[in-house]
PDB file of N, CA and C in Angstrom:
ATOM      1  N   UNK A   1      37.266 -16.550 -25.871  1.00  0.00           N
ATOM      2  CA  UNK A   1      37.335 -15.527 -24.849  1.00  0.00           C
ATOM      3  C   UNK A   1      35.941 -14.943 -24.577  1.00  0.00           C
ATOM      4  N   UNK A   2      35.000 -14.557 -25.965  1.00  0.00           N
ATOM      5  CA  UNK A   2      33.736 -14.351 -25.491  1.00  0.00           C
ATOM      6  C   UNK A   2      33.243 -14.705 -24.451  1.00  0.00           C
ATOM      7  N   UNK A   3      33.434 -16.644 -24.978  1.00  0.00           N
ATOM      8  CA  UNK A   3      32.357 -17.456 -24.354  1.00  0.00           C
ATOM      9  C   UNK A   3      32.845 -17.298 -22.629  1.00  0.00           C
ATOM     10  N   UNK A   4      33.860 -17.005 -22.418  1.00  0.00           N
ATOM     11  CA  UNK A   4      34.150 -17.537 -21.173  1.00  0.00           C
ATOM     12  C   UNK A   4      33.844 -16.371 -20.650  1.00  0.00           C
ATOM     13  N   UNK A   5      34.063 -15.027 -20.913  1.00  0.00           N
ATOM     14  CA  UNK A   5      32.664 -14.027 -20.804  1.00  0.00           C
ATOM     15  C   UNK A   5      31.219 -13.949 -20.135  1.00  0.00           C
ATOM     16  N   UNK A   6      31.178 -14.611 -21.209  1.00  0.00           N
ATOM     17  CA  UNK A   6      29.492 -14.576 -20.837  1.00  0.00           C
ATOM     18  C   UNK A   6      28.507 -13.832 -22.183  1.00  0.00           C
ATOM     19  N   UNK A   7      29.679 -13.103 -23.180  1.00  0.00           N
ATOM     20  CA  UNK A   7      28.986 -12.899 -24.104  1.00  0.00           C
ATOM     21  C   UNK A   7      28.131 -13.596 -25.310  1.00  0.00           C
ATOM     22  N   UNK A   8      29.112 -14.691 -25.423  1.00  0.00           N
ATOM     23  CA  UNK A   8      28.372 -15.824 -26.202  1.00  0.00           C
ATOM     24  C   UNK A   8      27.935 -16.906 -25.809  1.00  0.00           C
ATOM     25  N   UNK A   9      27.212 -17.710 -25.917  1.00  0.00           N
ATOM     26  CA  UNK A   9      26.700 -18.842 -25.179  1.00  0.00           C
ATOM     27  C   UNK A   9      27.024 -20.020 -25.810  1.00  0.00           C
ATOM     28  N   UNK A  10      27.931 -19.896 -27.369  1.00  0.00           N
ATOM     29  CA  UNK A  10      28.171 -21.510 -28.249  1.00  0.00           C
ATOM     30  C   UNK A  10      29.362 -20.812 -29.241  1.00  0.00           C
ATOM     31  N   UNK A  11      30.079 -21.241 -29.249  1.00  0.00           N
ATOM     32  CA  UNK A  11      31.151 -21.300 -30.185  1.00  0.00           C
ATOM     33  C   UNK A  11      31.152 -22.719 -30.851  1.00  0.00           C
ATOM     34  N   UNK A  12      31.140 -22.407 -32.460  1.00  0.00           N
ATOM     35  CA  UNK A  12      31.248 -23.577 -33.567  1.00  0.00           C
ATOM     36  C   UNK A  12      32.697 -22.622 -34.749  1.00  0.00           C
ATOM     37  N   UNK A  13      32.869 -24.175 -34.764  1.00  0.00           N
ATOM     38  CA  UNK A  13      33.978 -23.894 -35.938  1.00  0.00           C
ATOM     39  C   UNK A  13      33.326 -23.458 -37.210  1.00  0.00           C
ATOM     40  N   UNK A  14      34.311 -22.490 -38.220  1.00  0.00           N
ATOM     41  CA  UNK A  14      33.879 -21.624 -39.062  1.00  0.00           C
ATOM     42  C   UNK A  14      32.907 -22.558 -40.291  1.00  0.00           C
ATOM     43  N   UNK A  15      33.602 -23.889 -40.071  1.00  0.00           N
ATOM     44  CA  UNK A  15      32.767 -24.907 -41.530  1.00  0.00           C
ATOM     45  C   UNK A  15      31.372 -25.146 -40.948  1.00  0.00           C
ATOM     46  N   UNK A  16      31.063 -24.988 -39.570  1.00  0.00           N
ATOM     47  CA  UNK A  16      29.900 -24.883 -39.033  1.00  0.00           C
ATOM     48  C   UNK A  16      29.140 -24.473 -38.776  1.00  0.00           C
ATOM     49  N   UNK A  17      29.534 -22.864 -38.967  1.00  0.00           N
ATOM     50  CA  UNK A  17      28.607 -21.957 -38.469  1.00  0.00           C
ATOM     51  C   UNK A  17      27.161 -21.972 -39.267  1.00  0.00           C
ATOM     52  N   UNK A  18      27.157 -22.308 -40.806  1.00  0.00           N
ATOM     53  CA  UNK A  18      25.893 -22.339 -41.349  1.00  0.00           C
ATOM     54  C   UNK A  18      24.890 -23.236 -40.715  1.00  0.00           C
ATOM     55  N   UNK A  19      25.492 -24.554 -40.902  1.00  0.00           N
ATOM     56  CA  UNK A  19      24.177 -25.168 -39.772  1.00  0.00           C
ATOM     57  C   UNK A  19      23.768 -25.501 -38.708  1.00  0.00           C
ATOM     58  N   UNK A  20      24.768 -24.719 -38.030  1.00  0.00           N
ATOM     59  CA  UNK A  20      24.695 -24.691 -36.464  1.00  0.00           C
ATOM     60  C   UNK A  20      23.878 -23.289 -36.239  1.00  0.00           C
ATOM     61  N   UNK A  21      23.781 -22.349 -37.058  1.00  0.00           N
ATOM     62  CA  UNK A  21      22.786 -21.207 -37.229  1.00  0.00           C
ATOM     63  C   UNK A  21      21.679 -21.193 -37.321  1.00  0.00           C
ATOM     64  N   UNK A  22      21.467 -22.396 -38.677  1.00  0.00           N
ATOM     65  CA  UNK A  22      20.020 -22.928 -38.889  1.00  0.00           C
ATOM     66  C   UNK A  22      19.282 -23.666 -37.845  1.00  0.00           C
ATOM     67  N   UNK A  23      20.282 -24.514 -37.018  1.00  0.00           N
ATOM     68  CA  UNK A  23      19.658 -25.473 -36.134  1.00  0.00           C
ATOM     69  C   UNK A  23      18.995 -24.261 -34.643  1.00  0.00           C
ATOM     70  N   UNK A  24      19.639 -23.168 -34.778  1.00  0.00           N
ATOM     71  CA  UNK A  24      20.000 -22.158 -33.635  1.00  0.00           C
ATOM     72  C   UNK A  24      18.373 -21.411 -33.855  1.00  0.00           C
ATOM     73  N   UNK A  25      18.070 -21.279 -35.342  1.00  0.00           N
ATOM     74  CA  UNK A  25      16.853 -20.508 -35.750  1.00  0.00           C
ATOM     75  C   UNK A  25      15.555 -21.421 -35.811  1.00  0.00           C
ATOM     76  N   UNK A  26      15.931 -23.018 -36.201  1.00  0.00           N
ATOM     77  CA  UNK A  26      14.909 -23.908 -36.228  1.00  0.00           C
ATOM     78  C   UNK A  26      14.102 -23.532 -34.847  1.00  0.00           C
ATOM     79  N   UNK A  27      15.445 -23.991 -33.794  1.00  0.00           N
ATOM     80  CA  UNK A  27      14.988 -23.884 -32.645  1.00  0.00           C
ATOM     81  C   UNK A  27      14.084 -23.242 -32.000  1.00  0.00           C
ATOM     82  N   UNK A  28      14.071 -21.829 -32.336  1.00  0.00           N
ATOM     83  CA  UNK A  28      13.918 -20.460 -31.915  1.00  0.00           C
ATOM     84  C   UNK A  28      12.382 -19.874 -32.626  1.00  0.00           C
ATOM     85  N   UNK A  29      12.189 -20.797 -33.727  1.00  0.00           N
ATOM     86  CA  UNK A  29      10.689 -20.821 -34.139  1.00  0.00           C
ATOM     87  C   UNK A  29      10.096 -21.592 -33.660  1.00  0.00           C
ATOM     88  N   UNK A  30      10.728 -23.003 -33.448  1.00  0.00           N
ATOM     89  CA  UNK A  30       9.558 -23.475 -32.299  1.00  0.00           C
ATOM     90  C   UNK A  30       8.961 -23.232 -31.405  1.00  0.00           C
ATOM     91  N   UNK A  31       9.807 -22.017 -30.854  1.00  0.00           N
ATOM     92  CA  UNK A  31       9.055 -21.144 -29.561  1.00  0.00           C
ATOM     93  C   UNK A  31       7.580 -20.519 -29.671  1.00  0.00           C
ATOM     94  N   UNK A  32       7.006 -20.450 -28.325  1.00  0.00           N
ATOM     95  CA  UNK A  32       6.128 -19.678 -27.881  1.00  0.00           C
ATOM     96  C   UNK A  32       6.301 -17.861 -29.446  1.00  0.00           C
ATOM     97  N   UNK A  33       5.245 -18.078 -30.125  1.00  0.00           N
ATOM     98  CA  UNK A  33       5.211 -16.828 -30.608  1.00  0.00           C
ATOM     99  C   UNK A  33       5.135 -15.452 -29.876  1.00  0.00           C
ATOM    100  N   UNK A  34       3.984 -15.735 -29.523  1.00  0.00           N
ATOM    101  CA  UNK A  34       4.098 -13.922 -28.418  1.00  0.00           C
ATOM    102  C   UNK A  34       5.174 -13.974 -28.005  1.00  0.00           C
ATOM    103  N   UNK A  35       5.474 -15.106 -27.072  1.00  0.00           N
ATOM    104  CA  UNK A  35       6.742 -14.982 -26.413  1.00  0.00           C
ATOM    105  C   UNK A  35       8.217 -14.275 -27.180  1.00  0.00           C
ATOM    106  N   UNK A  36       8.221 -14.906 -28.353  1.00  0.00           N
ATOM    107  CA  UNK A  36       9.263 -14.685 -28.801  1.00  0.00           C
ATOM    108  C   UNK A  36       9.110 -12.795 -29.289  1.00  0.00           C
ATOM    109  N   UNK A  37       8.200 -12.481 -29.498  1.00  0.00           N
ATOM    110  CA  UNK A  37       8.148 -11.285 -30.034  1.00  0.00           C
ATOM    111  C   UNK A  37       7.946 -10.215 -28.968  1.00  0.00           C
ATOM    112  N   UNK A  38       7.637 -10.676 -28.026  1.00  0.00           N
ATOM    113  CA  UNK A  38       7.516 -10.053 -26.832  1.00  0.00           C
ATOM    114  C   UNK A  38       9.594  -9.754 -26.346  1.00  0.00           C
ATOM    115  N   UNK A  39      10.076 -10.916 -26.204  1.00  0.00           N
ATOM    116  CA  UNK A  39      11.271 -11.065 -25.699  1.00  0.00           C
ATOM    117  C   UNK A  39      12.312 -10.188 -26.941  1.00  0.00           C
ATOM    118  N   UNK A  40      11.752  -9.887 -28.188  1.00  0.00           N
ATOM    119  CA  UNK A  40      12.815  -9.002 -28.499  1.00  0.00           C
ATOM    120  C   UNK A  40      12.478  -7.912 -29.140  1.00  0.00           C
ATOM    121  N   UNK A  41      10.864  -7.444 -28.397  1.00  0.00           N
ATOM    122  CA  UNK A  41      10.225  -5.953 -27.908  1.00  0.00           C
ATOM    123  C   UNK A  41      10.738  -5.485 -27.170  1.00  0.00           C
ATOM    124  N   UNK A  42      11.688  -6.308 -26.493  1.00  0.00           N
ATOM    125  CA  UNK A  42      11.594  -5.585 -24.806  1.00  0.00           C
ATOM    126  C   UNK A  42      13.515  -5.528 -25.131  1.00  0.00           C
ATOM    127  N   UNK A  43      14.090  -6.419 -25.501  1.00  0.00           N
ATOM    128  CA  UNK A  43      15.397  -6.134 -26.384  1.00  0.00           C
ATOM    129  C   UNK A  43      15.955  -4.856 -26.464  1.00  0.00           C
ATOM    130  N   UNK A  44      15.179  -4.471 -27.597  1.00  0.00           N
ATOM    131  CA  UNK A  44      15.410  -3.270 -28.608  1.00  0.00           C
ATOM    132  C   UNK A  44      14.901  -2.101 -27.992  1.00  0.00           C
ATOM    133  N   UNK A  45      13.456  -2.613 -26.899  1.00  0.00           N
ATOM    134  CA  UNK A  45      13.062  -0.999 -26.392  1.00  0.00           C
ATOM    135  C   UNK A  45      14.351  -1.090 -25.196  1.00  0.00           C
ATOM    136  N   UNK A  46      14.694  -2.107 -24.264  1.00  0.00           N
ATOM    137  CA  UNK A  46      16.085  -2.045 -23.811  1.00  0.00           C
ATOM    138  C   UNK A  46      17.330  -1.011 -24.209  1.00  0.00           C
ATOM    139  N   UNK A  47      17.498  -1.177 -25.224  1.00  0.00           N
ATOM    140  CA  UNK A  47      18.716  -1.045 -25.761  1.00  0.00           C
ATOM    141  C   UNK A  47      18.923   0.738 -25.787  1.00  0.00           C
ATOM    142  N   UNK A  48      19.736   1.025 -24.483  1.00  0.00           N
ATOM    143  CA  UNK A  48      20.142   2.397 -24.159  1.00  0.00           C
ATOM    144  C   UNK A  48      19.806   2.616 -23.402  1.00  0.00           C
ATOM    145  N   UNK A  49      18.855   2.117 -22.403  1.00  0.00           N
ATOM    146  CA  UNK A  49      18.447   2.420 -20.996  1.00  0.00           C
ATOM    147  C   UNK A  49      18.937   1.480 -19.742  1.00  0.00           C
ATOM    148  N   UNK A  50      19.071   1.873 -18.843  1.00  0.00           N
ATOM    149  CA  UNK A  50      19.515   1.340 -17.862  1.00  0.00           C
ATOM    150  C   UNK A  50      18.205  -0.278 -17.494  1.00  0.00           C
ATOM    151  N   UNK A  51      18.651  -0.740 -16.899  1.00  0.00           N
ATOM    152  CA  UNK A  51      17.459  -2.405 -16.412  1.00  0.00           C
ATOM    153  C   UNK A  51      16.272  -1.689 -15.484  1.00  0.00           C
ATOM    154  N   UNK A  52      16.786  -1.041 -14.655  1.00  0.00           N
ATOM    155  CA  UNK A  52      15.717  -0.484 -13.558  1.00  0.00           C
ATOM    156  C   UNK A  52      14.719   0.178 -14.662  1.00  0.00           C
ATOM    157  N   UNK A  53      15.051   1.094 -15.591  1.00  0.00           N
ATOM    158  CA  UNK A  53      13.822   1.680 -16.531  1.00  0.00           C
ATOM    159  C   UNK A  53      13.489   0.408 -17.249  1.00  0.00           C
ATOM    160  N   UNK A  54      13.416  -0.623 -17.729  1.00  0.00           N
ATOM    161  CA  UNK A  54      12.856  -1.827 -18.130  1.00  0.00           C
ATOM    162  C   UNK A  54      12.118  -2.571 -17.541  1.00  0.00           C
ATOM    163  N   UNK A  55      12.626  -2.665 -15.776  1.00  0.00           N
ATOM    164  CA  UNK A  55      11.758  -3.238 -15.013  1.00  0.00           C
ATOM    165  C   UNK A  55      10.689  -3.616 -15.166  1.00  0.00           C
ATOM    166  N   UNK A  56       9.692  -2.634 -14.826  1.00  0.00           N
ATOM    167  CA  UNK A  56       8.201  -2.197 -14.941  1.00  0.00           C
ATOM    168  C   UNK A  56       7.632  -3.102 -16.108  1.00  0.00           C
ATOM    169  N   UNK A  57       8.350  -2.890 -17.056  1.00  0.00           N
ATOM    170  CA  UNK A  57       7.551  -2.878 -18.936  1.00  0.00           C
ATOM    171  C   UNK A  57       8.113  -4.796 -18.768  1.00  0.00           C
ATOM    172  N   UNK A  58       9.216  -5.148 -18.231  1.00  0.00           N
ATOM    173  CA  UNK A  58       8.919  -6.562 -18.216  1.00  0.00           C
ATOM    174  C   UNK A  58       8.190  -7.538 -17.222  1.00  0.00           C
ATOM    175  N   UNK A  59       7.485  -6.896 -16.307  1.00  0.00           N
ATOM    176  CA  UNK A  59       7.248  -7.375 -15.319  1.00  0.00           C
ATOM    177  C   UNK A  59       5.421  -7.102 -15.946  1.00  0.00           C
ATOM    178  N   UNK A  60       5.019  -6.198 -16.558  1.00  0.00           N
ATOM    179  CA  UNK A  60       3.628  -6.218 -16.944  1.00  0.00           C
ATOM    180  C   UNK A  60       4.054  -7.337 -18.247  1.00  0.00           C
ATOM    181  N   UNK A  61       4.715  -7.591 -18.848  1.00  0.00           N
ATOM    182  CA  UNK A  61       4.745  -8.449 -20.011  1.00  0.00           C
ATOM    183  C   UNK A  61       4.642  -9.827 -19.754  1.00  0.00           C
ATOM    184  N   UNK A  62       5.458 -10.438 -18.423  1.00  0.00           N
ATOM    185  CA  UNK A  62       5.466 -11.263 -18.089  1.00  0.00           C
ATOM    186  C   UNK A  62       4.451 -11.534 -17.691  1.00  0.00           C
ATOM    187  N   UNK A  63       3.627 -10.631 -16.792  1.00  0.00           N
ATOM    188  CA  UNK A  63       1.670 -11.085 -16.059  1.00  0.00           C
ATOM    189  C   UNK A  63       1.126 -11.428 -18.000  1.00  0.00           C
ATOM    190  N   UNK A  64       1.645 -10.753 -18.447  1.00  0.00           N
ATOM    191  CA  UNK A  64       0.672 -10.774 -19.858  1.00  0.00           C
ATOM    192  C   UNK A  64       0.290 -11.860 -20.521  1.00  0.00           C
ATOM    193  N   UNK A  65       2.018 -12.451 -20.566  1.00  0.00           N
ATOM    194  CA  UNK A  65       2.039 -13.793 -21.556  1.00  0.00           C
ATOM    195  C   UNK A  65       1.880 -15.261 -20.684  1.00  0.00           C
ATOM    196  N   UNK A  66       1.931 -14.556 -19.122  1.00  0.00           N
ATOM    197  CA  UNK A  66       1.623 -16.392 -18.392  1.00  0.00           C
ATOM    198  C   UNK A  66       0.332 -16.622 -18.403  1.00  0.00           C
ATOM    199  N   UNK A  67      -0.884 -15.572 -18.188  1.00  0.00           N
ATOM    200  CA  UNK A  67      -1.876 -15.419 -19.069  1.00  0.00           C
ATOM    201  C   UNK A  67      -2.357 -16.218 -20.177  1.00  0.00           C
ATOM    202  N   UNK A  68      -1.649 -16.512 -20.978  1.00  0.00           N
ATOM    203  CA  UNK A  68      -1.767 -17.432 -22.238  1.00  0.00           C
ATOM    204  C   UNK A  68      -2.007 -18.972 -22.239  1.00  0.00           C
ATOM    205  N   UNK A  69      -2.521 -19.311 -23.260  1.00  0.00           N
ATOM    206  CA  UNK A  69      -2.365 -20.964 -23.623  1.00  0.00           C
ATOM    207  C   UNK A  69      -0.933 -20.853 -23.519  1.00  0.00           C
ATOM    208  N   UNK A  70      -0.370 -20.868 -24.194  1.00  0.00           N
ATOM    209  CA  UNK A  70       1.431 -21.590 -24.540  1.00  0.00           C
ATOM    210  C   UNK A  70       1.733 -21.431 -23.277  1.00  0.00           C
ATOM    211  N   UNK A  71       1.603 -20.796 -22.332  1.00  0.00           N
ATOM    212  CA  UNK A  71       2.353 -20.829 -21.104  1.00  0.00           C
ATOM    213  C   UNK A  71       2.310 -21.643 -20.162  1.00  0.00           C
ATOM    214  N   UNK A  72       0.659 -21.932 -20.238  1.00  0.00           N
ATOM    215  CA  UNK A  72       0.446 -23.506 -19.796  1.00  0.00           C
ATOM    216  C   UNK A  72       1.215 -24.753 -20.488  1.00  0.00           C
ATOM    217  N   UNK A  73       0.787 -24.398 -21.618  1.00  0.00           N
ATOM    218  CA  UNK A  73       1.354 -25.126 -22.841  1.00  0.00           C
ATOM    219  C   UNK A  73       2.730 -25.899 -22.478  1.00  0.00           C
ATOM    220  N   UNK A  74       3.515 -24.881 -21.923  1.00  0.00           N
ATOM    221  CA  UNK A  74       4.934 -24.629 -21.712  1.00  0.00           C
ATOM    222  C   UNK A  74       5.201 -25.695 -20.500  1.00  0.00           C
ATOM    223  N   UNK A  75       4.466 -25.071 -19.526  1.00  0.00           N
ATOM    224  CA  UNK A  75       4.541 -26.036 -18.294  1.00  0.00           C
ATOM    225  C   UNK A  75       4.164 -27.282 -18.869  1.00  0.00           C
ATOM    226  N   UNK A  76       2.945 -27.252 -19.068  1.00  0.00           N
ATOM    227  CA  UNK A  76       2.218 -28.648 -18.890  1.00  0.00           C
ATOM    228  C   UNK A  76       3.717 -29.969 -19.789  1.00  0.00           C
ATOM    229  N   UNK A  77       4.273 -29.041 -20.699  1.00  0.00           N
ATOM    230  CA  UNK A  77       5.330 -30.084 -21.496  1.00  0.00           C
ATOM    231  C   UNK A  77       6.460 -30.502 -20.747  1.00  0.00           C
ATOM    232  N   UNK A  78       6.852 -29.433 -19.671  1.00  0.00           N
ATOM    233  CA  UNK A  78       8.033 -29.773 -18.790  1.00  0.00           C
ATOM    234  C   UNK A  78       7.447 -30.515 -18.104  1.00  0.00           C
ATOM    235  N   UNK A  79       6.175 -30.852 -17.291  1.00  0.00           N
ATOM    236  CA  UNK A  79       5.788 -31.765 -16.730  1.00  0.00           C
ATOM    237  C   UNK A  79       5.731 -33.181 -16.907  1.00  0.00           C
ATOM    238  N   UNK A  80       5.335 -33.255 -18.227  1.00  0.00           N
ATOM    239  CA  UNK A  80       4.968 -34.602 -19.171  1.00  0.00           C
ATOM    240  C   UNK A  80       6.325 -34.625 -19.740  1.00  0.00           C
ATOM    241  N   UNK A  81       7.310 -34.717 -19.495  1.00  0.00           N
ATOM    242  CA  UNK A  81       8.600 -34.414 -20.022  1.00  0.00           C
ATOM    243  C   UNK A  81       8.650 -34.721 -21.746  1.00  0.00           C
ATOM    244  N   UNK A  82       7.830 -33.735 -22.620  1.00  0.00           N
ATOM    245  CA  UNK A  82       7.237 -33.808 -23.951  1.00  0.00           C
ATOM    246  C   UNK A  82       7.578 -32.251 -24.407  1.00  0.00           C
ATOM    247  N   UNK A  83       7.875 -32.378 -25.998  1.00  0.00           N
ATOM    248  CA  UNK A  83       7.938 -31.102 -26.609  1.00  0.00           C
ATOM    249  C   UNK A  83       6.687 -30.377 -26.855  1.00  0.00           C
ATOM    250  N   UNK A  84       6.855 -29.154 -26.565  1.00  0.00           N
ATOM    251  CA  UNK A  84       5.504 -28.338 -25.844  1.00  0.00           C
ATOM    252  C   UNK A  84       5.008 -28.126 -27.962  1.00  0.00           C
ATOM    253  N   UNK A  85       3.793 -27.847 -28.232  1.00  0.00           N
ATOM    254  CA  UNK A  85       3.480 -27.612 -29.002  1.00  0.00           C
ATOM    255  C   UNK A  85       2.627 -26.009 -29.180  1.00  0.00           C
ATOM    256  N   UNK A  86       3.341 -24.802 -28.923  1.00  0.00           N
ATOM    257  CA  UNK A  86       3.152 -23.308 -29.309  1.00  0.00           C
ATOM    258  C   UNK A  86       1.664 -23.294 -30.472  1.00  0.00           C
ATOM    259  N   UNK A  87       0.973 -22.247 -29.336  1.00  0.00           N
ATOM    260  CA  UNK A  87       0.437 -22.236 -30.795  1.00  0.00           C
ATOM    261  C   UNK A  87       0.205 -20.874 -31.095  1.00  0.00           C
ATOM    262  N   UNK A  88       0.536 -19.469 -30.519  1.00  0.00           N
ATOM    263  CA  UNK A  88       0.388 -18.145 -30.677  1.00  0.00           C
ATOM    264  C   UNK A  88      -0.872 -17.859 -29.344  1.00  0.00           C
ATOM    265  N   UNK A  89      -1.239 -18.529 -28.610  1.00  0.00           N
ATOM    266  CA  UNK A  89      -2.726 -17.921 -28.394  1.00  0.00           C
ATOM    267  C   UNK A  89      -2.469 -18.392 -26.607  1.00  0.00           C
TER     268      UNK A  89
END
């Protein structure tokens, strides 16, 4: 019922959930670092305010981090249809 929601994005059976978690977190470190720490800065300062007061603070974050190597990084891998290699910078 979540999923069909919109609240969850993957439902696994209960004998699964351990490494379907791990595979969920592997994932999720491969990411863009700033990125990732950026994306759940903006989360938590989120959390109790309406989107319009967030606006602003994600829209300077976003000029911030395309700014970056990895963001090229990012593209240049969807281009070369290759796993992008993050490197914080």
């Amino acid at each position: 019922e979540a999923l069909q929601m919109g609240i969850v994005t993957k439902v696994v059976p209960d004998n699964e959930l351990g490494s379907a978690s791990l595979a969920f977190a592997k994932e999720l470190a491969a990411g863009a670092p700033k990125a990732l720490a950026a994306t759940k800065r903006l989360v938590w300062a989120g959390t109790g305010t309406s989107i319009e007061q967030c606006l602003s603070e994600e829209a300077r974050t976003v000029s911030e981090l395309s700014g970056m190597a990895d963001a090229r990084e990012g593209l240049a891998a969807v281009i070369e249809r290759r796993k992008p290699n993050f490197t914080g910078h």
